[in-house]
Structures are given as C-alpha cells and as structure tokens.
C-alpha atoms as a PDB file:
ATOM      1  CA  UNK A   1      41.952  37.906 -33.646  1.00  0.00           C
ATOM      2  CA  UNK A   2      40.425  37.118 -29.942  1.00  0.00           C
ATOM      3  CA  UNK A   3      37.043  36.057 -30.836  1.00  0.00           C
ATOM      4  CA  UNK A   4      35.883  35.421 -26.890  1.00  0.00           C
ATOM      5  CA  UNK A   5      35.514  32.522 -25.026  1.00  0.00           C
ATOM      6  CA  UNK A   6      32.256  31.332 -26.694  1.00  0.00           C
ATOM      7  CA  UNK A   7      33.672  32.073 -30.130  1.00  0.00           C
ATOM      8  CA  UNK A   8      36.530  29.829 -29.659  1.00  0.00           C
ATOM      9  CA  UNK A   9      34.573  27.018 -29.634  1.00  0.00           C
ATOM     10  CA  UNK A  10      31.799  25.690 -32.542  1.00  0.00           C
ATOM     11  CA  UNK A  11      28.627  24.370 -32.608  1.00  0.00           C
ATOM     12  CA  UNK A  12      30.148  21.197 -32.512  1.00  0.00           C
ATOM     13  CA  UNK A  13      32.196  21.893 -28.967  1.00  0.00           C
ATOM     14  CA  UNK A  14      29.458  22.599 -27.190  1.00  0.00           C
ATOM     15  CA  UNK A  15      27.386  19.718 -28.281  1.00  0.00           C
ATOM     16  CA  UNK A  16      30.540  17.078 -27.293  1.00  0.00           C
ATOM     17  CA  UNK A  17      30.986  19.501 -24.314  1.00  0.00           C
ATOM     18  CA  UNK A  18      26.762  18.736 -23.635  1.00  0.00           C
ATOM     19  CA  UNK A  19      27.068  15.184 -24.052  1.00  0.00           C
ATOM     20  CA  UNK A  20      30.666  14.530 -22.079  1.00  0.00           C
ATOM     21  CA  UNK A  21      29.448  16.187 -19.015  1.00  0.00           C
ATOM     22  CA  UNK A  22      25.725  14.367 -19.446  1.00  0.00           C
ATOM     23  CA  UNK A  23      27.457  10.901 -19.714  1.00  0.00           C
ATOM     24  CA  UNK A  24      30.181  11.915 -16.799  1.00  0.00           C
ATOM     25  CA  UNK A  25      26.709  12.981 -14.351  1.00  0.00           C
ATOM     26  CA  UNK A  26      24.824   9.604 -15.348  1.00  0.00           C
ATOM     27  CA  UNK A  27      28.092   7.419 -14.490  1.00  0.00           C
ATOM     28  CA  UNK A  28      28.026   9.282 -11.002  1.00  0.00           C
ATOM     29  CA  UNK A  29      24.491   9.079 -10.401  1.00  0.00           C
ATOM     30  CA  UNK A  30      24.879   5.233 -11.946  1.00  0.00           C
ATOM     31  CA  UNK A  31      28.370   4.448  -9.293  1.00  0.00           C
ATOM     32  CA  UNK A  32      26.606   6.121  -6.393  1.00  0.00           C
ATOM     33  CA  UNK A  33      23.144   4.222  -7.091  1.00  0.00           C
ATOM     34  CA  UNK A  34      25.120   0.742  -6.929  1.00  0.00           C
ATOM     35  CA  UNK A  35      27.310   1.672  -3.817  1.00  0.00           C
ATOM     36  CA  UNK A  36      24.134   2.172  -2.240  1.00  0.00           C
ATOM     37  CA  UNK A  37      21.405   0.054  -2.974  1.00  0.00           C
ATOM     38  CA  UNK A  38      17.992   1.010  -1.679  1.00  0.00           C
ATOM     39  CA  UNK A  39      16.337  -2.103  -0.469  1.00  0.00           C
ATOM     40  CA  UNK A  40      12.567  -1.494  -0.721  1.00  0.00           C
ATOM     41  CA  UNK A  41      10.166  -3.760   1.123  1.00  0.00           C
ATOM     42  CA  UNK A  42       7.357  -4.701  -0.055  1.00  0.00           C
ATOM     43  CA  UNK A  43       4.255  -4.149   2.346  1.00  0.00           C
ATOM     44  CA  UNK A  44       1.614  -6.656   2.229  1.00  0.00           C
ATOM     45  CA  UNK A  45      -1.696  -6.085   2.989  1.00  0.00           C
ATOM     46  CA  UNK A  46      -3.269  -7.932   6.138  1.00  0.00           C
ATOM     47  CA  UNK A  47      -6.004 -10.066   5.181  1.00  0.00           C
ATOM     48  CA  UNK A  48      -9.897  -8.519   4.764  1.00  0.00           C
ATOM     49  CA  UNK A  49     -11.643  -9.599   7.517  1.00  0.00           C
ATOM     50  CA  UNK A  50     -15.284 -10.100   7.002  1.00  0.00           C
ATOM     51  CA  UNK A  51     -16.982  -7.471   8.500  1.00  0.00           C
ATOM     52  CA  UNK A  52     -20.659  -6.798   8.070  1.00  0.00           C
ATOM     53  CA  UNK A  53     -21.338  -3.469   7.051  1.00  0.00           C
ATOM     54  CA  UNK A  54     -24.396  -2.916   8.168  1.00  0.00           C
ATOM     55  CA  UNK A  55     -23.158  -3.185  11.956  1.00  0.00           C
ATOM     56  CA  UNK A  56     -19.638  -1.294  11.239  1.00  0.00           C
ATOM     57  CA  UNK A  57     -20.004   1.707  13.120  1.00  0.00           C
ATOM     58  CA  UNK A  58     -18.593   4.341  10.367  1.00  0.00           C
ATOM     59  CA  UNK A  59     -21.329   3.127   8.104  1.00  0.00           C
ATOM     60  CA  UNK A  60     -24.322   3.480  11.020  1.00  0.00           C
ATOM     61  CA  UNK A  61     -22.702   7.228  12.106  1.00  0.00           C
ATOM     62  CA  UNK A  62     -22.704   7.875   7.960  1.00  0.00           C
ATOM     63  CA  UNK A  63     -26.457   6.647   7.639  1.00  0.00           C
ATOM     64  CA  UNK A  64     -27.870   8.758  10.658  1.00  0.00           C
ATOM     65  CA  UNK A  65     -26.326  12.479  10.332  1.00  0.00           C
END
C-alpha cells in the first residue's frame, strides 16, 4: 500500500517539482540582482602616443640579445 516517498509522486511531480523550484531560484537570483545593481565602469584607454619604435628601448634590448 506504502509505495515510498519517490513512488508517491509521478513523472509528472517531479517535473512541476523541477520547474517550481527553478522559477522560485531565478526570481531570487532576479530580486537580489536588482537590490543590488553592479555599476560597471567603463575604462577608457589613454590616448597612443606616438612613439618611434626604433628608439623605444624594449624594441633596441629585443633587437640586440
């Protein structure tokens, strides 16, 4: 008569019991994502400054090794 704890419920249980406790995680990952924004900065890149490479000294220690 007792058919166990996995017996008791079908195919169909687990799959709502899959897909409640998915969508109950994403609304909690979701609520705590807007309570706390992350404010990302972008970086910008300082200009390129003309440099010749033929008098940049990691390019003259490179050539003579």
């Amino acid at each position: 008569m007792f058919q166990g704890f996995c017996g008791a419920m079908g195919l169909l249980g687990w799959v709502t019991m899959a897909l409640l406790w998915t969508g109950l995680i994403a609304l909690v990952v979701w609520a705590i994502s807007r309570l706390f924004p992350e404010h990302v900065k972008t970086v910008q890149r300082p200009p390129e400054r003309n440099v010749d490479h033929e008098e940049s000294p990691s390019r003259a220690r490179a050539g003579h090794s």
